[in-house]
N, C-alpha and C. Protein backbone atom coordinates (compact mmCIF):
# COMPACT_ATOMS: atom_id res chain seq x y z
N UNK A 1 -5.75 9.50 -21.57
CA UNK A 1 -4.97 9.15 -20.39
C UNK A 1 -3.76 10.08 -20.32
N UNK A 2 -3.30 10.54 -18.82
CA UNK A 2 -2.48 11.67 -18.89
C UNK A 2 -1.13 10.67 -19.09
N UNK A 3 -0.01 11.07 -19.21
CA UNK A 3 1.19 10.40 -19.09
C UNK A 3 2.06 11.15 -18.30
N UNK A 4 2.68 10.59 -17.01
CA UNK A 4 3.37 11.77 -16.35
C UNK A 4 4.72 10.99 -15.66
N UNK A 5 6.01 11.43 -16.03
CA UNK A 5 7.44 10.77 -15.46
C UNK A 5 7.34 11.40 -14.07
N UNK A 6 8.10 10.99 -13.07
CA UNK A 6 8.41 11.72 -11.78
C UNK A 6 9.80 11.36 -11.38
N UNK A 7 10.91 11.99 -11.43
CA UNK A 7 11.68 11.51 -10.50
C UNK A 7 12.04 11.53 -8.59
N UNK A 8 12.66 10.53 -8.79
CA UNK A 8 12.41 9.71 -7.24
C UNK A 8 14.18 9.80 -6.86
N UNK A 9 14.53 11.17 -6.45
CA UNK A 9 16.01 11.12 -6.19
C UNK A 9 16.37 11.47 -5.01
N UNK A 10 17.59 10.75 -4.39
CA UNK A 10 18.19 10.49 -3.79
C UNK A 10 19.09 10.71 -3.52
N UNK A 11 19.41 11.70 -2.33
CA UNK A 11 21.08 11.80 -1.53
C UNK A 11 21.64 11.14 -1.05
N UNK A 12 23.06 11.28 -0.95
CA UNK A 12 23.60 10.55 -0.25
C UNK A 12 23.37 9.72 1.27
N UNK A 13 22.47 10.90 2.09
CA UNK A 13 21.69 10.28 2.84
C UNK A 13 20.60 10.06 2.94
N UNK A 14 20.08 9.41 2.12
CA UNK A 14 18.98 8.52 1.85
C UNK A 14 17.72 9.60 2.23
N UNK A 15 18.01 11.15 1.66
CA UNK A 15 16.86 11.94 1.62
C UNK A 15 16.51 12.22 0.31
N UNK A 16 14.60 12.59 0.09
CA UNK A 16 14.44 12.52 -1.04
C UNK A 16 14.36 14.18 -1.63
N UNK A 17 14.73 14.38 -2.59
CA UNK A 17 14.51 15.71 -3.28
C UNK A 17 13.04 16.22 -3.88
N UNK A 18 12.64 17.53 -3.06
CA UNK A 18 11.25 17.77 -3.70
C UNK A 18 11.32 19.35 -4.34
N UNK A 19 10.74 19.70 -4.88
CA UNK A 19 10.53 20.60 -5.53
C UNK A 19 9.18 21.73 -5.16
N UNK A 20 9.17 23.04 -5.06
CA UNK A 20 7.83 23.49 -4.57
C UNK A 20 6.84 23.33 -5.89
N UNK A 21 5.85 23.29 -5.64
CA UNK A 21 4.64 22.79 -6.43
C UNK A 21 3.64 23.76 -6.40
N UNK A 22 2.67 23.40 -6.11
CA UNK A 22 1.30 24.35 -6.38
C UNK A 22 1.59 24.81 -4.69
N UNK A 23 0.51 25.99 -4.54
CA UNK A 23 0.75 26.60 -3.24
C UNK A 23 1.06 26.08 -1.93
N UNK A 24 2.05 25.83 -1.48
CA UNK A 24 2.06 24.93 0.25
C UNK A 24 2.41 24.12 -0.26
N UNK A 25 2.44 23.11 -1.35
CA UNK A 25 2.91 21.84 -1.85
C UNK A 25 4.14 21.75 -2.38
N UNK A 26 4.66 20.43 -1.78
CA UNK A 26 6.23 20.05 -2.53
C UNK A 26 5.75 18.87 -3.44
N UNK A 27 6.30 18.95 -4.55
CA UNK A 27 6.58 17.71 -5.11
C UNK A 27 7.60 16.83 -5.44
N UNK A 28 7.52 15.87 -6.20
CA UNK A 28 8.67 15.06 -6.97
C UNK A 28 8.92 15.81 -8.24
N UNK A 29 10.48 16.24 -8.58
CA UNK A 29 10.30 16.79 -10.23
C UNK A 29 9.30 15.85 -10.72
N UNK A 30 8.16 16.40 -11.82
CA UNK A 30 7.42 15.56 -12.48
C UNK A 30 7.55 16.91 -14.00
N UNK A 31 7.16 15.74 -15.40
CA UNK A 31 6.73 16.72 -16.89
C UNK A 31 5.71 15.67 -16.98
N UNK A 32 4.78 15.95 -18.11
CA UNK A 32 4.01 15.74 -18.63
C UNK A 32 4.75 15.20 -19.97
N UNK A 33 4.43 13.63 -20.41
CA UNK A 33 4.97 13.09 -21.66
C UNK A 33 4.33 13.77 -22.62
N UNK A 34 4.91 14.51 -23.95
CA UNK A 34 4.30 14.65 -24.98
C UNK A 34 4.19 13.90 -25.90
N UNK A 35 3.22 13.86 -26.67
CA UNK A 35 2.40 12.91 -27.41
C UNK A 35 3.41 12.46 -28.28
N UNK A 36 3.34 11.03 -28.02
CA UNK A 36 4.25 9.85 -28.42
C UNK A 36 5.26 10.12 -28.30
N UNK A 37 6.06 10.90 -27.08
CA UNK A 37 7.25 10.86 -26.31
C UNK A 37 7.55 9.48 -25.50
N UNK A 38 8.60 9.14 -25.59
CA UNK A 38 8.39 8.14 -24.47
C UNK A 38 9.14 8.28 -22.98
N UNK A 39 9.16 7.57 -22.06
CA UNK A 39 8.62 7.84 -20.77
C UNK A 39 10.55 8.19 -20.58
N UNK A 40 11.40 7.91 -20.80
CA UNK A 40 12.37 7.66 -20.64
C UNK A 40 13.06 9.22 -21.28
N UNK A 41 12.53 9.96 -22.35
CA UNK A 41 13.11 10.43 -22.84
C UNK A 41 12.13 11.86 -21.90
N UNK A 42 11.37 11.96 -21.66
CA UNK A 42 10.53 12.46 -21.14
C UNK A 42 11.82 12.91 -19.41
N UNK A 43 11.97 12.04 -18.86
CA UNK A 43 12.72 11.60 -17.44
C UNK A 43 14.23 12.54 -18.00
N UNK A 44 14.93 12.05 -18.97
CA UNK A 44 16.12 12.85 -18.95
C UNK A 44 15.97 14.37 -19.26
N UNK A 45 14.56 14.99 -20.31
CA UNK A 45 13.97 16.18 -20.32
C UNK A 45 14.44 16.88 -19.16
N UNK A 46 13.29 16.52 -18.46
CA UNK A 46 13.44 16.47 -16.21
C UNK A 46 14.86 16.84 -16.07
N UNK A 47 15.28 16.33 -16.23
CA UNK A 47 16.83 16.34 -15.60
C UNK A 47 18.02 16.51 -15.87
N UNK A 48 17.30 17.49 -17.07
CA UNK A 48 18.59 18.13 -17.85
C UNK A 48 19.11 19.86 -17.05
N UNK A 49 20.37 19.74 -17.35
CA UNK A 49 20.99 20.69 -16.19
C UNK A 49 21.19 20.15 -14.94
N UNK A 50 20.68 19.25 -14.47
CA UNK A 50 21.00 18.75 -12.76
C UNK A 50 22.34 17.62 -13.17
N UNK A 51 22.88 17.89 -11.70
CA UNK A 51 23.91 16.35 -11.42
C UNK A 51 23.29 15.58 -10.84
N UNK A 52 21.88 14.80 -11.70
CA UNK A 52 21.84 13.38 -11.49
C UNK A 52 22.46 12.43 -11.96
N UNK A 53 22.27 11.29 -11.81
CA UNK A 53 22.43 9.94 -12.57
C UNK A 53 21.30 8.92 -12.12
N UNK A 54 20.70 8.42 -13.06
CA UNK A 54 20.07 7.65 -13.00
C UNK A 54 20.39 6.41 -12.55
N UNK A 55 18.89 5.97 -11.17
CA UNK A 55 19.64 4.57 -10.73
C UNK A 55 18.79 3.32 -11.73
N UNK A 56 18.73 2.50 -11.30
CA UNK A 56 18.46 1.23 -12.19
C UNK A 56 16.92 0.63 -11.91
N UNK A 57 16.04 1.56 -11.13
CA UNK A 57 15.18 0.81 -10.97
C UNK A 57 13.75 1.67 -11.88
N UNK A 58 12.90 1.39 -12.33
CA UNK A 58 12.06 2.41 -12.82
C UNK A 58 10.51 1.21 -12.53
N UNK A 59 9.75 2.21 -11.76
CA UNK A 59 8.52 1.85 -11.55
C UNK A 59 7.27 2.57 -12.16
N UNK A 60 6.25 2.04 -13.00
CA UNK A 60 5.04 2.13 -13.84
C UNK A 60 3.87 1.66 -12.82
N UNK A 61 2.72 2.78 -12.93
CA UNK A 61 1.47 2.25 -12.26
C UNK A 61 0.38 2.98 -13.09
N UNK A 62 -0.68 2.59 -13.16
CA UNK A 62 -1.50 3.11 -13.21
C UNK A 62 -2.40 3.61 -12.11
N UNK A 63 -3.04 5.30 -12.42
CA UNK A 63 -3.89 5.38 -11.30
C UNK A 63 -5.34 5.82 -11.78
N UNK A 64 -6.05 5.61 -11.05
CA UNK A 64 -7.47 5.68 -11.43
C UNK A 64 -7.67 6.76 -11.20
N UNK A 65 -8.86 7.93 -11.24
CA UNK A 65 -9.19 9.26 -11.87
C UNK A 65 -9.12 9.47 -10.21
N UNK A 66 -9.28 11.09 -10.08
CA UNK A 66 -9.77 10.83 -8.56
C UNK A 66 -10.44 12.46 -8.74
N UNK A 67 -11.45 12.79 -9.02
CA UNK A 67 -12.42 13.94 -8.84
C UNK A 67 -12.42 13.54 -10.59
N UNK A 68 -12.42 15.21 -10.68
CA UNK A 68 -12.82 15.02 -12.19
C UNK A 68 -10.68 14.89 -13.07
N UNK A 69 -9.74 14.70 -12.82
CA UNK A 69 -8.75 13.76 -13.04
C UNK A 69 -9.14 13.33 -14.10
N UNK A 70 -8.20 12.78 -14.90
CA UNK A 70 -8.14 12.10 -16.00
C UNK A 70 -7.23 10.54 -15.31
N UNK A 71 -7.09 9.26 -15.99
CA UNK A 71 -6.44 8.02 -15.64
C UNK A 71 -4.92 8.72 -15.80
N UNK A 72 -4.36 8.10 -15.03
CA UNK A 72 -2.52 9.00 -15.02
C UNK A 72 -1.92 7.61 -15.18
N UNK A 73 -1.12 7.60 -16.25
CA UNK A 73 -0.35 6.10 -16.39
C UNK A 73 1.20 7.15 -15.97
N UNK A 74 1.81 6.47 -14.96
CA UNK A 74 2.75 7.43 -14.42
C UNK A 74 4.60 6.47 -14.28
N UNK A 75 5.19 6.95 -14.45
CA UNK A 75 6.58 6.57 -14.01
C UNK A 75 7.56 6.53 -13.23
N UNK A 76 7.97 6.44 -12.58
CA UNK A 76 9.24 6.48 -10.90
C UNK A 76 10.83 6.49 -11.47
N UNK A 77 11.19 7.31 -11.73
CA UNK A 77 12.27 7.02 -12.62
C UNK A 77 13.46 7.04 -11.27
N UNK A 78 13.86 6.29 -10.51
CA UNK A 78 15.17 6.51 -9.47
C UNK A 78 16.39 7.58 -10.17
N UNK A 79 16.97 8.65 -9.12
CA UNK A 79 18.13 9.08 -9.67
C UNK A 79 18.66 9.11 -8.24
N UNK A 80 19.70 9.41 -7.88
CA UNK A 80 20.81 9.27 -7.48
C UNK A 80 21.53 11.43 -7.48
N UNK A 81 22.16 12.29 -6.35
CA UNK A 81 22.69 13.34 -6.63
C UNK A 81 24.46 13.10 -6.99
N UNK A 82 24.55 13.34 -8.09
CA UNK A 82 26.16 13.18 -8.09
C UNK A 82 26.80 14.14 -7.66
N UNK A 83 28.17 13.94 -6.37
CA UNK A 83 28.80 15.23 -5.98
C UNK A 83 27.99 16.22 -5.26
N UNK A 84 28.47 17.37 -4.64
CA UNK A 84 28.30 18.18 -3.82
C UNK A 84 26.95 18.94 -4.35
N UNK A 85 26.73 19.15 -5.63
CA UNK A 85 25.75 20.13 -5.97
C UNK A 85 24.21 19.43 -5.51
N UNK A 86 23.69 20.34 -5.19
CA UNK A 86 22.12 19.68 -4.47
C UNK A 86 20.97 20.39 -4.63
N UNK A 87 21.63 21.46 -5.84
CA UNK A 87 20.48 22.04 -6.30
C UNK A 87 19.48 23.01 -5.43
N UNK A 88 18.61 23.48 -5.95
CA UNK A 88 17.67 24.33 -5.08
C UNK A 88 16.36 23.22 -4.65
N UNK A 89 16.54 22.12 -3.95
CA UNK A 89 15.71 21.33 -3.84
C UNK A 89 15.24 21.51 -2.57
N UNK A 90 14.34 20.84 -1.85
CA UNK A 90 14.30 20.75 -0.43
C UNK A 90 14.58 19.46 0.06
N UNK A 91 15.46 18.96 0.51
CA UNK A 91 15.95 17.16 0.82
C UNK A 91 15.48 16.91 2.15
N UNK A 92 14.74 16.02 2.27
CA UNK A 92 13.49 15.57 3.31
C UNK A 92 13.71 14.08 3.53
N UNK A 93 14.48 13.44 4.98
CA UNK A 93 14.38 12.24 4.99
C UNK A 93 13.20 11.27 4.35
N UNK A 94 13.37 10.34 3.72
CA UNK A 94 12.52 9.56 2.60
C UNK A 94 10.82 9.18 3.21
N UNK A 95 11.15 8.73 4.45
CA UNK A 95 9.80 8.57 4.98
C UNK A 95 8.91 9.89 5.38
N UNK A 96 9.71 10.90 5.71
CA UNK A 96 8.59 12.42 5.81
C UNK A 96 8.58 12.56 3.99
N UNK A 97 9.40 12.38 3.55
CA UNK A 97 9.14 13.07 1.91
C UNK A 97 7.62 12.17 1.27
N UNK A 98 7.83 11.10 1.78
CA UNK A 98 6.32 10.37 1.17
C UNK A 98 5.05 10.61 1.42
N UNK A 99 5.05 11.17 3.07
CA UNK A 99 4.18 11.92 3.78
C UNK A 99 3.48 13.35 3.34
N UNK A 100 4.83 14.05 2.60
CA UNK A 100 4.96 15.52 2.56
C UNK A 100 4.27 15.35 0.80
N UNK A 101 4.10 14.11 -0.30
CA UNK A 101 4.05 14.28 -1.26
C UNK A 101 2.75 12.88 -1.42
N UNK A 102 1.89 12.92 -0.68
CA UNK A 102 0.77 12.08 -0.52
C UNK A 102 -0.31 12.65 -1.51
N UNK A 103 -0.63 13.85 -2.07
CA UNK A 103 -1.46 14.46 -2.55
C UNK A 103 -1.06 13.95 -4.42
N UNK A 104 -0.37 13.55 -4.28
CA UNK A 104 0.14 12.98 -5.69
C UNK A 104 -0.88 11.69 -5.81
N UNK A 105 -1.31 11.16 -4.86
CA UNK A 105 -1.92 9.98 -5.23
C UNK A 105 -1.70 8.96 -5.79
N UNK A 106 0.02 8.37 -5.63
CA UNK A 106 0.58 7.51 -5.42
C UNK A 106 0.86 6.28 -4.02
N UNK A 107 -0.14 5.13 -3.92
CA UNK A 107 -0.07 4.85 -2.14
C UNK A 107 0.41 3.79 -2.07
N UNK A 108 1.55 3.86 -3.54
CA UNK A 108 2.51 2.43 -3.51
C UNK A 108 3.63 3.04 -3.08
N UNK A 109 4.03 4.46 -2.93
CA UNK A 109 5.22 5.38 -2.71
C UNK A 109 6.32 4.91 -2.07
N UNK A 110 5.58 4.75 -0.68
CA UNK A 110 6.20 3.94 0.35
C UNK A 110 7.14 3.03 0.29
N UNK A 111 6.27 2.29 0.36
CA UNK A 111 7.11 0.68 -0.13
C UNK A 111 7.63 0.97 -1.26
N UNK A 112 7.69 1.30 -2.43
CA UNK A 112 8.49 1.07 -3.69
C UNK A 112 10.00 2.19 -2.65
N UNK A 113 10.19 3.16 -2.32
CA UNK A 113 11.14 3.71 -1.87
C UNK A 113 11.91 2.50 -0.84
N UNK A 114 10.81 2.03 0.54
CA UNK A 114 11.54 1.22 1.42
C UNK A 114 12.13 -0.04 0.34
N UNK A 115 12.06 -0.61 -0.33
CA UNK A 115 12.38 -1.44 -1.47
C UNK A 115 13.18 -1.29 -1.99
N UNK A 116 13.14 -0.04 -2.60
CA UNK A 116 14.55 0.45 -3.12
C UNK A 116 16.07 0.37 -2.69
N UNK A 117 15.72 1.08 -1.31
CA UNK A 117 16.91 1.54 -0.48
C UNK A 117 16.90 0.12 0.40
N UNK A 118 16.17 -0.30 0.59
CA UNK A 118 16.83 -1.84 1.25
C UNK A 118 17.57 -3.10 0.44
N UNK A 119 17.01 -2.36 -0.80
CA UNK A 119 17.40 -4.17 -2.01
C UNK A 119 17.01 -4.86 -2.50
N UNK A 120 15.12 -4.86 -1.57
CA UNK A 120 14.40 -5.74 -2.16
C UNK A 120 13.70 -5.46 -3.02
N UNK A 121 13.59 -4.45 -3.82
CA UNK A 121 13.39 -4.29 -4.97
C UNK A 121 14.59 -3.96 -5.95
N UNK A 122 14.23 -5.13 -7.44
CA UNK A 122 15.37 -5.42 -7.69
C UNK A 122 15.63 -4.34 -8.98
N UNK A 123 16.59 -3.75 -9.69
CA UNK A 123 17.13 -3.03 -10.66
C UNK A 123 15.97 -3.45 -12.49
N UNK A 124 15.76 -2.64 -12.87
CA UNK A 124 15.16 -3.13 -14.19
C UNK A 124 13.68 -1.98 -13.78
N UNK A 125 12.71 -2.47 -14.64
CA UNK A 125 11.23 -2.27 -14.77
C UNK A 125 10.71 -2.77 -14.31
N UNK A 126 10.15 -2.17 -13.28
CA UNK A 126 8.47 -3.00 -12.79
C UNK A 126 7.39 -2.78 -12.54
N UNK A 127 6.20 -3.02 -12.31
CA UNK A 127 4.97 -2.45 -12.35
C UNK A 127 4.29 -2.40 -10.88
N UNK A 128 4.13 -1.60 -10.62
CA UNK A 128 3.26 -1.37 -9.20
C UNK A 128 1.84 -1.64 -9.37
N UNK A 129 1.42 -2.38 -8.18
CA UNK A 129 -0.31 -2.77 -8.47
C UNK A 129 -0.94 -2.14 -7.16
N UNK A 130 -2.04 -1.52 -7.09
CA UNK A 130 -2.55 -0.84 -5.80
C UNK A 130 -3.05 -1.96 -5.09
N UNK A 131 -2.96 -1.82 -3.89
CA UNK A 131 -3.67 -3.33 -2.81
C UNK A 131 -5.25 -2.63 -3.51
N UNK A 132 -5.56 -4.48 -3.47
CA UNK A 132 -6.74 -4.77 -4.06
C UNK A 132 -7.29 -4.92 -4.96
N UNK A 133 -6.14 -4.77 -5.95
CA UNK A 133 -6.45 -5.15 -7.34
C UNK A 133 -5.88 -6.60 -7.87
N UNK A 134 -5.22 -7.29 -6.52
CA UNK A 134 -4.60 -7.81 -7.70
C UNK A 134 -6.05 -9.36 -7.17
């Protein structure tokens, strides 16, 4: 099973930060956990050198293979940009950024972001379940 952190950060105006990726593609910063790293230590890896700060919410899902893929047990780690610096990112209001980063094969994205930024999802760990499993 692959293990993979992503952060899920956030400007001041509620745009999300992506990163260029494979050709034409933006992503979420994402690393790959190394073996018996854990997911957390993995996330500050990510985000060493940037003015983030981490916000309080961190979301876990599992996803099922999709071609020849391996199972991705994956992480949402929220950050937050501290201050003016904004990095070489591309900042994409939150609802095109989910749009723009669909190929990740995350299709809880959505909602765990609208959740976030509204409140109703609350601070701590939680686990995302894909409709239809539960």
């Amino acid at each position: 099973m692959r293990r993979e952190v992503y952060l899920v950060c956030f400007d001041e105006g509620y745009r999300l930060g992506l990163v260029s990726g494979s050709p034409g593609l933006v992503s979420f910063p994402m690393a790959a956990c190394a073996p018996g790293e854990p997911y957390k230590a993995a996330a500050r890896r990510l985000a060493v050198g940037t003015a983030l700060r981490f916000g309080g919410t961190v979301a876990r899902l599992l996803l099922e293979p999709r071609g020849g893929d391996a199972r991705r047990d994956v992480c949402l780690f929220t950050a937050h940009v501290e201050g003016d610096l904004r990095m070489s990112w591309l900042w994409v209001p939150w609802r095109q950024a989910v749009r723009e980063v669909v190929h990740l094969g995350i299709p809880e994205l959505e909602m765990f972001a609208e959740g976030y930024l509204e409140g109703w999802i609350p601070d701590g760990r939680i686990t995302l379940i894909p409709d239809g499993r539960c």
